[in-house]
Protein backbone atom coordinates (compact mmCIF):
# COMPACT_ATOMS: atom_id res chain seq x y z
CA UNK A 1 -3.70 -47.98 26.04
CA UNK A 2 -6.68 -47.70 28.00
CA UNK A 3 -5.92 -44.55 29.91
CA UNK A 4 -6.23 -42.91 26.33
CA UNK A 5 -9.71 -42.43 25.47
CA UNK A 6 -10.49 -39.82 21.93
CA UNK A 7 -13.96 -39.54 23.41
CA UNK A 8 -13.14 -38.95 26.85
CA UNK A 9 -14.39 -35.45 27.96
CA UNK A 10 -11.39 -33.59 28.69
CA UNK A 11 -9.98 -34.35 24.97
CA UNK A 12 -13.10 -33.22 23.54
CA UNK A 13 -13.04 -29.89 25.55
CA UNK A 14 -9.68 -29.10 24.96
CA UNK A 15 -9.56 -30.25 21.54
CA UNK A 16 -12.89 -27.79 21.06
CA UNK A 17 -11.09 -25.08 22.95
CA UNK A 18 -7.91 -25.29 20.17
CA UNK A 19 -10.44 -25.33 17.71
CA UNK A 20 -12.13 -22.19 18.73
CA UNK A 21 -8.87 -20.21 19.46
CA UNK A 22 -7.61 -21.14 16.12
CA UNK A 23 -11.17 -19.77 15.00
CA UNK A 24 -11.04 -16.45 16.71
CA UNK A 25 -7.31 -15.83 15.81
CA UNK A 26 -8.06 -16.34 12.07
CA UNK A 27 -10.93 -13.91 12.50
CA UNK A 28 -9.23 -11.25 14.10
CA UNK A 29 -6.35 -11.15 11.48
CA UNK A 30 -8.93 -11.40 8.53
CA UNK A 31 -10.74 -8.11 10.00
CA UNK A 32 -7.14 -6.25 10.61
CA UNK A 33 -5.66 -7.09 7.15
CA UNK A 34 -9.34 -5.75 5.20
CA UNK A 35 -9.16 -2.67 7.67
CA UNK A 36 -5.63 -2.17 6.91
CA UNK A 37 -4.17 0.51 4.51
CA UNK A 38 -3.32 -0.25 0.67
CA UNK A 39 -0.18 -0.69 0.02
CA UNK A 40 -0.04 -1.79 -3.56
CA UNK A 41 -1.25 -0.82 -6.95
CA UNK A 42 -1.91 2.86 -7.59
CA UNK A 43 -4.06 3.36 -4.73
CA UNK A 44 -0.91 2.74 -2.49
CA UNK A 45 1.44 5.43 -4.70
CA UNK A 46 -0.02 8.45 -2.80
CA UNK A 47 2.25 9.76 -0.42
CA UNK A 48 5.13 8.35 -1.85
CA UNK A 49 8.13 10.23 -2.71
CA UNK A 50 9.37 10.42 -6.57
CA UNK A 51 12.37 11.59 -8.54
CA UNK A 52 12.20 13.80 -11.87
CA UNK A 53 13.96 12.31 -14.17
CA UNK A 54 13.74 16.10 -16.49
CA UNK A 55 13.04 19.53 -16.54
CA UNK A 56 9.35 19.77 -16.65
CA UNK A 57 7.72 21.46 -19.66
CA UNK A 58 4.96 24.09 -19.52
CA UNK A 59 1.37 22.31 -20.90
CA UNK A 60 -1.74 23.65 -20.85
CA UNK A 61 -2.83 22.24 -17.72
CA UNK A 62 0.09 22.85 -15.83
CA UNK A 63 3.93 21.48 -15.94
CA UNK A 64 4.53 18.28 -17.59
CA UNK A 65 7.66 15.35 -17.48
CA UNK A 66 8.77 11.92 -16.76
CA UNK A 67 9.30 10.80 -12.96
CA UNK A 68 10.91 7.81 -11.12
CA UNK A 69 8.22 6.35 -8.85
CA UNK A 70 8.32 3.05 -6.96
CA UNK A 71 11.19 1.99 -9.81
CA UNK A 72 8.81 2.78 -12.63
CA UNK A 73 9.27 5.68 -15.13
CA UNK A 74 5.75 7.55 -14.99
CA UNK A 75 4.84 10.70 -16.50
CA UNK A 76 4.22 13.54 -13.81
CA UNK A 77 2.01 16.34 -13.75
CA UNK A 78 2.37 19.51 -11.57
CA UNK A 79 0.89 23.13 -11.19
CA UNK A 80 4.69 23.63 -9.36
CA UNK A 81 7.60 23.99 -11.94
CA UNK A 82 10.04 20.76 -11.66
CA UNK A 83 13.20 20.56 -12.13
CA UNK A 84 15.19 17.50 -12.84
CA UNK A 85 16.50 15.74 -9.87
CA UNK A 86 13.97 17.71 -7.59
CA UNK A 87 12.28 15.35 -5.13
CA UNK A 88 8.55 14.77 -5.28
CA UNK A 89 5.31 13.78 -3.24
CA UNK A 90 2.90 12.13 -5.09
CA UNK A 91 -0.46 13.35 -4.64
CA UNK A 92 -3.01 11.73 -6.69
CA UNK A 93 -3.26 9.16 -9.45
CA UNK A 94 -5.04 9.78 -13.09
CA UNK A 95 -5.03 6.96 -14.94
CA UNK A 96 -1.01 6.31 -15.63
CA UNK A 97 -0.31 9.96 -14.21
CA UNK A 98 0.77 11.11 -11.23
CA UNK A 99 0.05 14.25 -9.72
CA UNK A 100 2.71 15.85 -7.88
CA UNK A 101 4.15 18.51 -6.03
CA UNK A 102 7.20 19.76 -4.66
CA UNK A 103 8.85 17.97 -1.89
CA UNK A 104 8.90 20.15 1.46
CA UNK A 105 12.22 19.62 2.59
């Protein structure tokens, strides 16, 4: 037991050179997950690809209908004219509408 010393130099340096790694690891993956793209909420919806669920109706802003997005029935809005079944990119998000357009297949 007396070869073991806590206070010994070479514990304390290695012990501070753990510490530190563990340190600089912890920092690096904070700063890559806050630079990294969202993925959830609205914010993360454009881009993805959606389903419509009907024939969309002429409105006064444009076409109008229900979608299947991310497993969630949304209401759609489109300057192209959507028919059911056609697949969809969403484009933007206004408040719970999506914006979307044609899928280029």
């Amino acid at each position: 037991m007396d070869n073991l010393n806590i206070f010994s130099p070479t514990v304390l340096i290695l012990l501070s050179l753990i510490s530190l790694a563990i340190i600089i690891i912890t920092i690096v993956l904070g700063l890559k997950a806050h630079k990294a793209k969202i993925t959830t909420g609205v914010e993360g919806m454009v881009g993805l690809e959606a389903t419509a669920l009907e024939n969309f109706k002429e409105d006064f802003k444009g076409y109008k209908g229900n979608i299947l997005a991310n497993g969630e029935i949304w209401t759609g809005i489109s300057e192209d004219n959507i028919k059911k079944n056609d697949l969809l990119t969403i484009i933007d998000v206004t408040g719970m509408k999506l914006s979307v357009k044609k899928k280029i297949k």
